[in-house]
N, C-alpha and C. Protein backbone atom coordinates (compact mmCIF):
# COMPACT_ATOMS: atom_id res chain seq x y z
N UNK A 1 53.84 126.81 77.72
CA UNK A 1 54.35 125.47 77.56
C UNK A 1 53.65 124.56 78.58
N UNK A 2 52.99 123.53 78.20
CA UNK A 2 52.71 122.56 79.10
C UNK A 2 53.80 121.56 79.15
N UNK A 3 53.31 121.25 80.43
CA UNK A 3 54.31 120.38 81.49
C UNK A 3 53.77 118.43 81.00
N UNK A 4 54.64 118.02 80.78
CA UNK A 4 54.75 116.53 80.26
C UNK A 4 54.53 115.57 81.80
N UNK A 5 55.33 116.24 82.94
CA UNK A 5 55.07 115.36 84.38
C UNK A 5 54.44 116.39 85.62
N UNK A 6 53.79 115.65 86.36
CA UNK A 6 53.83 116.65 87.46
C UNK A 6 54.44 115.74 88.93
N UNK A 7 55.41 116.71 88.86
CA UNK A 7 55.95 116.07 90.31
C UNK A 7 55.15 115.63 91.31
N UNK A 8 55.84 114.49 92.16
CA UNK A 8 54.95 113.34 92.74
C UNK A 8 55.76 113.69 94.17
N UNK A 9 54.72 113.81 95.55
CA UNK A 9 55.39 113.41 96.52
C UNK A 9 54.73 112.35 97.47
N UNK A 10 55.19 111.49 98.43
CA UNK A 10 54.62 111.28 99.29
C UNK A 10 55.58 110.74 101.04
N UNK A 11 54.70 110.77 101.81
CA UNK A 11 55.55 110.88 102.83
C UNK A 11 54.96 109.48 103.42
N UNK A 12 56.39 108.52 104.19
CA UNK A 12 56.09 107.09 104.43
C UNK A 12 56.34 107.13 105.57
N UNK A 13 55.49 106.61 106.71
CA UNK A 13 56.36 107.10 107.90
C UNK A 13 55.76 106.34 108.98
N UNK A 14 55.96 106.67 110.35
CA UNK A 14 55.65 105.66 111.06
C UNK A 14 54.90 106.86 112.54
N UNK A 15 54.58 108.00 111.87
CA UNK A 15 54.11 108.98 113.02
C UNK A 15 54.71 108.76 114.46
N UNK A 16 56.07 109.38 114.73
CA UNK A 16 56.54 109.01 116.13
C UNK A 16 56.44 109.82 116.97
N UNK A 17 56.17 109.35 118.19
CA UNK A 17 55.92 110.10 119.13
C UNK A 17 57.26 111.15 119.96
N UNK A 18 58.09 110.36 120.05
CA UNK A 18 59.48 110.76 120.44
C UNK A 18 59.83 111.90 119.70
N UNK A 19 59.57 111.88 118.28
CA UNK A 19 60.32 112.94 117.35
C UNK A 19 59.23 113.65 117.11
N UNK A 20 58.08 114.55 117.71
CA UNK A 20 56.76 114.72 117.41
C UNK A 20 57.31 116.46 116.51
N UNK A 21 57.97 116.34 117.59
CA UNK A 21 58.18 118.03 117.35
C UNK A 21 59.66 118.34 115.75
N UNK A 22 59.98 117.44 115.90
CA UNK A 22 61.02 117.32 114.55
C UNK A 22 60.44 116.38 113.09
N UNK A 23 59.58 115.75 113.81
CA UNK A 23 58.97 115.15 112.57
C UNK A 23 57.70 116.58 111.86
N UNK A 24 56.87 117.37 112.86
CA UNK A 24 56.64 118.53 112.35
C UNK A 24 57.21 119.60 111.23
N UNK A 25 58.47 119.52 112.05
CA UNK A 25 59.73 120.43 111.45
C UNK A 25 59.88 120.04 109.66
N UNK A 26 60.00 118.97 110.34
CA UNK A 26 60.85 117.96 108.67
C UNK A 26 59.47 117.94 107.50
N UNK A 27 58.13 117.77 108.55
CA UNK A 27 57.21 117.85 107.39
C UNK A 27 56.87 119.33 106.37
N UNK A 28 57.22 120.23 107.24
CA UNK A 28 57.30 121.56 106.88
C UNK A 28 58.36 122.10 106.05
N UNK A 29 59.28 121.01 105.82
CA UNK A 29 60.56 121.46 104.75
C UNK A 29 60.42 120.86 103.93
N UNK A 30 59.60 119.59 104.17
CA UNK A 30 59.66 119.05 102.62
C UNK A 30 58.19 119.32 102.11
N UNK A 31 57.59 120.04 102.62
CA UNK A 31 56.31 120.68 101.83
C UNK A 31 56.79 121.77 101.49
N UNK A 32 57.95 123.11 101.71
CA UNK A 32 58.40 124.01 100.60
C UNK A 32 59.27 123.03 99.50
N UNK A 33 60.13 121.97 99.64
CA UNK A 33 60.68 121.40 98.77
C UNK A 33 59.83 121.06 97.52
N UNK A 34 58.98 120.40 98.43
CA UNK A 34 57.64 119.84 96.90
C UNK A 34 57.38 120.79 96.16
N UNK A 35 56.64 122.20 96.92
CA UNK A 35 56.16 123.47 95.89
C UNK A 35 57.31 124.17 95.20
N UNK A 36 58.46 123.83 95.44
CA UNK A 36 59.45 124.23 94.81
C UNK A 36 59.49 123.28 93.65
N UNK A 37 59.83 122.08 94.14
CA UNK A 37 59.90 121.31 92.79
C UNK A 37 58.67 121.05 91.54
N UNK A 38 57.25 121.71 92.34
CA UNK A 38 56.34 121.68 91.44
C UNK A 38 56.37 122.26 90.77
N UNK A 39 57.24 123.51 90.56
CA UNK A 39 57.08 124.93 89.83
C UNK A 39 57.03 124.29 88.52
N UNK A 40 56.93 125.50 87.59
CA UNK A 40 57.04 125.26 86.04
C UNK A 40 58.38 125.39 85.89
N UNK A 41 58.89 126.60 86.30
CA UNK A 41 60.06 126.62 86.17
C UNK A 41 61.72 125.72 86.64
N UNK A 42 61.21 125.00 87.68
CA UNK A 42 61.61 124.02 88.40
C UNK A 42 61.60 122.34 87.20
N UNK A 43 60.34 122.26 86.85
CA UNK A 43 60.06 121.61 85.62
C UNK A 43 60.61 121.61 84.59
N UNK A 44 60.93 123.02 83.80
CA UNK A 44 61.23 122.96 82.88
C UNK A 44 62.90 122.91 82.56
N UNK A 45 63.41 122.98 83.57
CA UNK A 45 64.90 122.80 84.15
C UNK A 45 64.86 121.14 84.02
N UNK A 46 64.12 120.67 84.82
CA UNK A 46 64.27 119.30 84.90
C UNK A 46 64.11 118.59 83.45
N UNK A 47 63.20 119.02 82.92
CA UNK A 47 62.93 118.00 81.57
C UNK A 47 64.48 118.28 80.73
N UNK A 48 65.04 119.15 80.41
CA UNK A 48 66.20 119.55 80.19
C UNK A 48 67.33 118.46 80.23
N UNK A 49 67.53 117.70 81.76
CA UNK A 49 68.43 117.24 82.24
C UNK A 49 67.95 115.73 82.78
N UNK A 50 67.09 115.34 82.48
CA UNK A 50 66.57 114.50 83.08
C UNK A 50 66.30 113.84 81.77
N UNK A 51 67.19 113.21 81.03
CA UNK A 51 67.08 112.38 79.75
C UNK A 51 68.40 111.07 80.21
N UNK A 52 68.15 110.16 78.82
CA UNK A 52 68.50 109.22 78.40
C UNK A 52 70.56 109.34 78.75
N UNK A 53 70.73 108.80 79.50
CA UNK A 53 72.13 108.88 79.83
C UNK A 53 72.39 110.37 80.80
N UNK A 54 71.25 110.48 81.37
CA UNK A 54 71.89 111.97 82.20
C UNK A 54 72.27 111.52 83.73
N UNK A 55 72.71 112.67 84.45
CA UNK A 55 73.64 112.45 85.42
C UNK A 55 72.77 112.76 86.67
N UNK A 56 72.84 112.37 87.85
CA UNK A 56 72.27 112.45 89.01
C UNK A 56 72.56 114.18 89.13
N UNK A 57 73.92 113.98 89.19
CA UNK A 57 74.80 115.46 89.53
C UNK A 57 73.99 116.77 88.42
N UNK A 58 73.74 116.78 87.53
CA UNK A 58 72.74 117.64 86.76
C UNK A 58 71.43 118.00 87.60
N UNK A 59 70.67 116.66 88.09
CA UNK A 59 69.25 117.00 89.25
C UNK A 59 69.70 117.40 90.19
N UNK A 60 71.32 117.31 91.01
CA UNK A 60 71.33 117.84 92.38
C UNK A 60 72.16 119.25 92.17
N UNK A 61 72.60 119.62 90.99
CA UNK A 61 72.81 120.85 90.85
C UNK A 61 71.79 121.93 90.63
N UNK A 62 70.28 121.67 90.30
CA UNK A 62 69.38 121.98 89.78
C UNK A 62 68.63 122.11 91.12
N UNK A 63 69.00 121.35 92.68
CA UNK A 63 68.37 121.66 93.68
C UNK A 63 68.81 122.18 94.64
N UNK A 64 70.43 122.24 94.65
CA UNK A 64 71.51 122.77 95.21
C UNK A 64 70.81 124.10 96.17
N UNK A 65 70.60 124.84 95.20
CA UNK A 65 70.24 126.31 95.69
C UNK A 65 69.32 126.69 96.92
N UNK A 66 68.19 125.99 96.32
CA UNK A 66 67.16 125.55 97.02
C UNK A 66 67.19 125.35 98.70
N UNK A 67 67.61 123.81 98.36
CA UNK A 67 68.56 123.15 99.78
C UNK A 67 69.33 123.64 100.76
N UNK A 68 70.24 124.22 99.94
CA UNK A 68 71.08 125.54 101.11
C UNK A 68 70.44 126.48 101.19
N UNK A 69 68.96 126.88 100.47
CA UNK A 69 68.33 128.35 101.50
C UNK A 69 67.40 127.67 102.65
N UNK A 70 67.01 126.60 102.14
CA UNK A 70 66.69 125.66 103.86
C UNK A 70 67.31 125.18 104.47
N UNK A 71 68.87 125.64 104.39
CA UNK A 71 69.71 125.23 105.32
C UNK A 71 69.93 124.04 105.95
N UNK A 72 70.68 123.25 104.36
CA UNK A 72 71.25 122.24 104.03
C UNK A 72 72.57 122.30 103.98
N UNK A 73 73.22 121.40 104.31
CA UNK A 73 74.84 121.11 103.99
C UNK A 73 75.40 120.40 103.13
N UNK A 74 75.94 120.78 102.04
CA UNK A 74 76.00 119.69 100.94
C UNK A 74 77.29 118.38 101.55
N UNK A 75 77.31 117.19 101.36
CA UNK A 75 78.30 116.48 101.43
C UNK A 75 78.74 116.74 102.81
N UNK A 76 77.96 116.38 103.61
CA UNK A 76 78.35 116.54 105.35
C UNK A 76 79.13 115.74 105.88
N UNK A 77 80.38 115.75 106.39
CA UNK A 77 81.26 114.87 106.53
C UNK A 77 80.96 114.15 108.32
N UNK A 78 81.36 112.94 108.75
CA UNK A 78 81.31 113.27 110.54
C UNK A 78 79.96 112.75 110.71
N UNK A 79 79.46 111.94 109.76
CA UNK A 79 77.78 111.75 110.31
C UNK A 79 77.74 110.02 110.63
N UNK A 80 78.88 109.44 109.85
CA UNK A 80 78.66 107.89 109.98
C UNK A 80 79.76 107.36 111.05
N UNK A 81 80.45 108.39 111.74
CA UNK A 81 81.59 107.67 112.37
C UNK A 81 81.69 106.44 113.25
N UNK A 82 80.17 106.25 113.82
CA UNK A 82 79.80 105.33 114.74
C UNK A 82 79.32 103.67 113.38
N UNK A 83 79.82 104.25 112.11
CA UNK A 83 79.46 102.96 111.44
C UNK A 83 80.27 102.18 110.89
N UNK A 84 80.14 101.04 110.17
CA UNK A 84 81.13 100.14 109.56
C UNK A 84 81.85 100.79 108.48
N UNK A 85 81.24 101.81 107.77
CA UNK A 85 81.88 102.71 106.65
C UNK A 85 81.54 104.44 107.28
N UNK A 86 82.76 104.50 107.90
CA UNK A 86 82.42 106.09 108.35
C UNK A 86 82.81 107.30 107.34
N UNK A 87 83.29 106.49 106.07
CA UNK A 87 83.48 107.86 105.26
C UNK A 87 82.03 108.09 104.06
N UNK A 88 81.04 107.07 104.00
CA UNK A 88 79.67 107.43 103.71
C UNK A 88 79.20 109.25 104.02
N UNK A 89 78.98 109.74 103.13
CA UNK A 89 78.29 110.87 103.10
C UNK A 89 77.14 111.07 102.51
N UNK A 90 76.12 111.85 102.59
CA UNK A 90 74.76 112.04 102.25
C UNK A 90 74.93 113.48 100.76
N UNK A 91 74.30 113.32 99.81
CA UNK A 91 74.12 114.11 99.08
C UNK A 91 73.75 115.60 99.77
N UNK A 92 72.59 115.64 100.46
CA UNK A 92 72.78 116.95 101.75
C UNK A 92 71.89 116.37 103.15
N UNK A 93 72.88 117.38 104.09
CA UNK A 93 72.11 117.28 105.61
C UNK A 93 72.07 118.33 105.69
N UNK A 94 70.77 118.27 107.14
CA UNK A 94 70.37 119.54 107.76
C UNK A 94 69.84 118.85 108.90
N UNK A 95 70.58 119.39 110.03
CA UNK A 95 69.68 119.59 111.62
C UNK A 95 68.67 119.56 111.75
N UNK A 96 68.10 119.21 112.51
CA UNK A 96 66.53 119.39 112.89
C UNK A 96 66.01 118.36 114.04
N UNK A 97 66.19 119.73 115.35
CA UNK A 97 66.03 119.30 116.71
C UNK A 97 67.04 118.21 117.07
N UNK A 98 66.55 117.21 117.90
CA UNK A 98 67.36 115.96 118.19
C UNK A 98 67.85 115.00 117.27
N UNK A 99 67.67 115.20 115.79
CA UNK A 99 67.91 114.45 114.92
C UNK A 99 68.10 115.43 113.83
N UNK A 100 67.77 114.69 112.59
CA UNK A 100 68.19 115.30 111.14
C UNK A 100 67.92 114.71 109.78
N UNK A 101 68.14 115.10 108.92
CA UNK A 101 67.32 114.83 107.65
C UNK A 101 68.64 114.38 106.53
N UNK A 102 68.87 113.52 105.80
CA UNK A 102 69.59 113.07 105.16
C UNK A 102 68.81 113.20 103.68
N UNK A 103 69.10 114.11 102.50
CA UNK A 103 69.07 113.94 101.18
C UNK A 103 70.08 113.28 100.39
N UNK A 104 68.84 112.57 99.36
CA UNK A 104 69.36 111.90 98.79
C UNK A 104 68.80 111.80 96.91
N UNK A 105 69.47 111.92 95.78
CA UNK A 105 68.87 112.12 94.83
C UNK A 105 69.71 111.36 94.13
N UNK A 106 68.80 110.94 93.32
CA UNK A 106 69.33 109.69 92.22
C UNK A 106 68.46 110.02 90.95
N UNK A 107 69.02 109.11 90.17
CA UNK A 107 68.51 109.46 88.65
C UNK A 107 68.48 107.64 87.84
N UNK A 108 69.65 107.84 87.52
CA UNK A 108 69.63 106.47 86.31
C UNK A 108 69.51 104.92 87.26
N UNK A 109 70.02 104.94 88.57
CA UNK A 109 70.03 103.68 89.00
C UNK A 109 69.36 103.62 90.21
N UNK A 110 68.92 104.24 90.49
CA UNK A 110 67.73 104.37 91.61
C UNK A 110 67.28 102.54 91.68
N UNK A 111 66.89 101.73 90.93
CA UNK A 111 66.23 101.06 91.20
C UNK A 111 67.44 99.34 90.52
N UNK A 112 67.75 99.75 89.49
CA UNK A 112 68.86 98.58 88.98
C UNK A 112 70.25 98.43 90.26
N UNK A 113 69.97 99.29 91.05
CA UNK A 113 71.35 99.28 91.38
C UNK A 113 70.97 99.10 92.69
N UNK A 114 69.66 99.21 93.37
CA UNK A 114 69.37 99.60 94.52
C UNK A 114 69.44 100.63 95.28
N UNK A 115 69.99 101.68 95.00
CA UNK A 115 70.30 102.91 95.32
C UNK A 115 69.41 103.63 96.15
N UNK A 116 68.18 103.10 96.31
CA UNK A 116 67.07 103.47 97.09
C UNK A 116 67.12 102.75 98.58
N UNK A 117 67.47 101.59 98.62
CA UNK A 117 67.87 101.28 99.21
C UNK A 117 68.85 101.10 100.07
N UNK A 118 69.76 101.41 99.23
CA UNK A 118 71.09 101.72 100.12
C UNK A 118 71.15 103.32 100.66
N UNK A 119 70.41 104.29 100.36
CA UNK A 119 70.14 105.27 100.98
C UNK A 119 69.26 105.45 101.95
N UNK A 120 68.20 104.44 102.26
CA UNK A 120 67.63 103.87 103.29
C UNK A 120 68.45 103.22 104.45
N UNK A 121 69.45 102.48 103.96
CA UNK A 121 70.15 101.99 104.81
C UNK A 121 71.35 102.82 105.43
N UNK A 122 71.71 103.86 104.64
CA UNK A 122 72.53 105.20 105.15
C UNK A 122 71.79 105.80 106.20
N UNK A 123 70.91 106.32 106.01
CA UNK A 123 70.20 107.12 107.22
C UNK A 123 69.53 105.85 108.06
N UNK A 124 69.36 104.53 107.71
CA UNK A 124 69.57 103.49 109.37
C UNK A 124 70.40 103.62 110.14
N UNK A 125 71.82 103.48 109.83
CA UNK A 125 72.92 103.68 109.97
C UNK A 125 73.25 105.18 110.85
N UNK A 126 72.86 106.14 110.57
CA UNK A 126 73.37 107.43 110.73
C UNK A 126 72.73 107.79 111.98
N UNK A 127 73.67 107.89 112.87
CA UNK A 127 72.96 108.31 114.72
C UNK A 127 72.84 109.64 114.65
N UNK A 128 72.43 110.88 113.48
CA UNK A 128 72.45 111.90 113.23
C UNK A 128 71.13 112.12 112.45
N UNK A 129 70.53 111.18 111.89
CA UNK A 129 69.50 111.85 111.37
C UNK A 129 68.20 110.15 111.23
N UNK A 130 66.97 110.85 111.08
CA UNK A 130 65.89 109.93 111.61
C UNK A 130 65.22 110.28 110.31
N UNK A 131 65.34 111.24 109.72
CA UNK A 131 64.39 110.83 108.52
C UNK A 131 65.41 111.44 107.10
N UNK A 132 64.96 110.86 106.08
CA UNK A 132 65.46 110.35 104.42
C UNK A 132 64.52 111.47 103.28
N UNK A 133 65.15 111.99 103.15
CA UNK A 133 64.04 113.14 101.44
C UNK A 133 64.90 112.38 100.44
N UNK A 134 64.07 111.84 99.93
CA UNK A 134 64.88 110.46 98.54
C UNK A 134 64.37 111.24 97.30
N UNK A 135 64.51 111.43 96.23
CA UNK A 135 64.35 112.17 95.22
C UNK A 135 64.48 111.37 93.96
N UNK A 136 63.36 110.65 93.39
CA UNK A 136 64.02 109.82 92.03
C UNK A 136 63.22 109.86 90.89
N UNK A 137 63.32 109.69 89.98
CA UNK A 137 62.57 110.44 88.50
C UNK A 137 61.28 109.49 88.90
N UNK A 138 60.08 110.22 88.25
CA UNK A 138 58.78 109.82 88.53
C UNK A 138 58.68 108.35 87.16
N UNK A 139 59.33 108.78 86.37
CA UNK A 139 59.65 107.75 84.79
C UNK A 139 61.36 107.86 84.50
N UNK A 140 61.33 106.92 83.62
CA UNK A 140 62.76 106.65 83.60
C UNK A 140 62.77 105.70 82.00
N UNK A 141 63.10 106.49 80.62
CA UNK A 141 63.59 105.29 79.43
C UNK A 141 64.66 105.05 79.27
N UNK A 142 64.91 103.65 79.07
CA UNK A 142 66.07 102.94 78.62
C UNK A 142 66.56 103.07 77.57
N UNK A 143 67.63 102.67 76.85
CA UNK A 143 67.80 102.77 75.32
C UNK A 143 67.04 101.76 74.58
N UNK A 144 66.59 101.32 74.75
CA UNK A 144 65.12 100.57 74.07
C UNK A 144 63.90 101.39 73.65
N UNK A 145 63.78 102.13 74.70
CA UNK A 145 62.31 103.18 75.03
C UNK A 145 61.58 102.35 75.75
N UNK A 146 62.44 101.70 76.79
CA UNK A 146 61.26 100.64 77.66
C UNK A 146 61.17 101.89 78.85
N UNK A 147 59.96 102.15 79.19
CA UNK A 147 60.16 103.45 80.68
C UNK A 147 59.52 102.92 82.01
N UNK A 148 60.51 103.04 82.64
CA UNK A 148 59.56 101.99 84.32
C UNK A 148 59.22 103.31 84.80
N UNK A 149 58.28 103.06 85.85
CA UNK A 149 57.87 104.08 87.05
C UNK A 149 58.49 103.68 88.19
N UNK A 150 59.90 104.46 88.04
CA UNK A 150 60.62 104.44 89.32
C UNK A 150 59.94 104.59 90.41
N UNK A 151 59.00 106.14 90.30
CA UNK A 151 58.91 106.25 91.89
C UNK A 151 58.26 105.36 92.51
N UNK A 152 56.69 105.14 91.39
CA UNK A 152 55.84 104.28 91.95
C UNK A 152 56.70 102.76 92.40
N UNK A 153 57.73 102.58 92.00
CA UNK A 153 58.26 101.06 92.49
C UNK A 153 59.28 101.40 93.75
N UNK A 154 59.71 102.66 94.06
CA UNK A 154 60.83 102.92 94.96
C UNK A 154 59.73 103.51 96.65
N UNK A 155 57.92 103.57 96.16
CA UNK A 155 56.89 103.95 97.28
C UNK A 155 56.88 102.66 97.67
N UNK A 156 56.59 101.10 96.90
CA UNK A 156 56.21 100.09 97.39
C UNK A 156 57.40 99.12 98.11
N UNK A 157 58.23 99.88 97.96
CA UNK A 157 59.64 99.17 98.56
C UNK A 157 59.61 100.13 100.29
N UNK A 158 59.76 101.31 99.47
CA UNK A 158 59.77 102.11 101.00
C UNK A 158 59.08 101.09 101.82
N UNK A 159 57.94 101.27 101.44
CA UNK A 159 56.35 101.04 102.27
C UNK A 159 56.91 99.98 103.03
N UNK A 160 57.38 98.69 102.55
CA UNK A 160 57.55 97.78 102.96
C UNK A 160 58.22 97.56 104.21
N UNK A 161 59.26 98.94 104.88
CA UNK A 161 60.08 99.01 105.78
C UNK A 161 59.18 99.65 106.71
N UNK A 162 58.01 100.15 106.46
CA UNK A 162 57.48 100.76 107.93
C UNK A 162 56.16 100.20 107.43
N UNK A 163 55.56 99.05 107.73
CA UNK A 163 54.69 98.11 107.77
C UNK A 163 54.96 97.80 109.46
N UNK A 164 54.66 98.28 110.47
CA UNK A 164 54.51 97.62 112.14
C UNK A 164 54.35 96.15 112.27
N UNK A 165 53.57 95.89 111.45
CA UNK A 165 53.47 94.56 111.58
C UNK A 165 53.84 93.55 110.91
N UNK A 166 55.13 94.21 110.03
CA UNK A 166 55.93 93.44 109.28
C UNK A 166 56.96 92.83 109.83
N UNK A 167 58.04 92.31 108.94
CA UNK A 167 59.56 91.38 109.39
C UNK A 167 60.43 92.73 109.39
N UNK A 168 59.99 94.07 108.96
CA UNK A 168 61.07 94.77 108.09
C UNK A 168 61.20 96.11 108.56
N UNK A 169 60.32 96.38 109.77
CA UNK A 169 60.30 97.95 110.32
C UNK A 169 61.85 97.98 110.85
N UNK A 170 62.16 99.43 110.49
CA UNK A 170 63.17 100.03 110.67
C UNK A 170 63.57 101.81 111.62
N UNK A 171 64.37 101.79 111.93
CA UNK A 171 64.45 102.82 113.34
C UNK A 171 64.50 104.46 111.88
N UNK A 172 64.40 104.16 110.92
CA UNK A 172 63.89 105.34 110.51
C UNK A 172 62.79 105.86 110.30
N UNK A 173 62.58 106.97 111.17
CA UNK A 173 60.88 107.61 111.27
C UNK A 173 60.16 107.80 110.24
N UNK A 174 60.55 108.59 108.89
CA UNK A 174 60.52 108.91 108.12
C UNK A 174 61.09 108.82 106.76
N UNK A 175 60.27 108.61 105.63
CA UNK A 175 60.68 109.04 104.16
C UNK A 175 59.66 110.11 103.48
N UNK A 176 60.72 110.65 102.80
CA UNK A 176 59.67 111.51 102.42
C UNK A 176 60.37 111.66 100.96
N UNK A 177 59.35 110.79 99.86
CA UNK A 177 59.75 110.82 98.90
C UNK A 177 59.46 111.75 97.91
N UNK A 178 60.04 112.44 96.67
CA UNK A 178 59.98 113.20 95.94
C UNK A 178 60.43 112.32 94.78
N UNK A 179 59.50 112.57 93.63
CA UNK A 179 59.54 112.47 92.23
C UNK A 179 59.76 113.36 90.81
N UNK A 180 60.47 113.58 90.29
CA UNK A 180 60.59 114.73 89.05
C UNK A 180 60.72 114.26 88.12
């Protein structure tokens, strides 16, 4: 069977010096994440569930497994207490060194809803973790059959927050986006 997408990653970031040794870490988990999600078999799960009215909760059950053998925590409670909404939780966390990694996976509204954004702004927020694994369909059709390229529009938004010499840099080190 050939494969219709091939998963997309890329990593947005601001190379920090402070987190040298955890930004290592974090790059090394989300490079088994990617070859995981590149699989065929990983793929062919996804095309499955990844249609016209499907559910976020279908893609994060589909990575669940995964996540907790890299020693992830699903639904980590205790991470926003220092914020304006301390009952905010992350789809999954995991430790790593002085900081930590906040997942996040979306599907249908990634981009109508902002959802990319506001998961950007969760891990601003979060004095627990410095970098974001965002996860959002590489394509996406409407009931029209109109299909945007989520990811490619959810890279040029990232991008925009760790530009140094922008209005818009932000105290998160890292994104590290994933596409399926």
């Amino acid at each position: 069977m050939e494969r219709k997408d091939v998963m997309k990653y890329k990593e947005i970031s601001k190379k920090p010096d402070n987190l040298y040794a955890e930004s290592e870490e974090v790059a090394s988990i989300a490079k088994q994440l990617s070859e995981y999600m590149d699989t065929d078999s990983f793929c062919a799960q996804i095309e499955k569930v990844h249609k016209l009215n499907g559910k976020s909760q279908a893609i994060q059950s589909l990575l669940e497994d995964k996540l907790l053998s890299l020693k992830f925590a699903s639904e980590k409670k205790g991470l926003f207490t220092g914020c304006a909404v301390p009952s905010l939780r992350p789809d999954f966390y995991r430790k790593v060194g002085k900081s930590g990694i906040l997942v996040e996976i979306e599907r249908g509204k990634t981009i109508a809803n902002n959802m990319d954004l506001l998961d950007l702004w969760k891990c601003h927020h979060c004095a627990e973790a410095d970098f974001l694994f965002l996860i959002v369909p590489c394509l996406r059709e409407n009931h029209r059959g109109q299909v945007t390229r989520i990811f490619d529009r959810v890279e040029k938004r990232m991008e925009s927050f760790f530009d140094p010499i922008g209005k818009n840099y932000v105290n998160v080190e890292a994104v590290h986006l994933f596409g399926y």
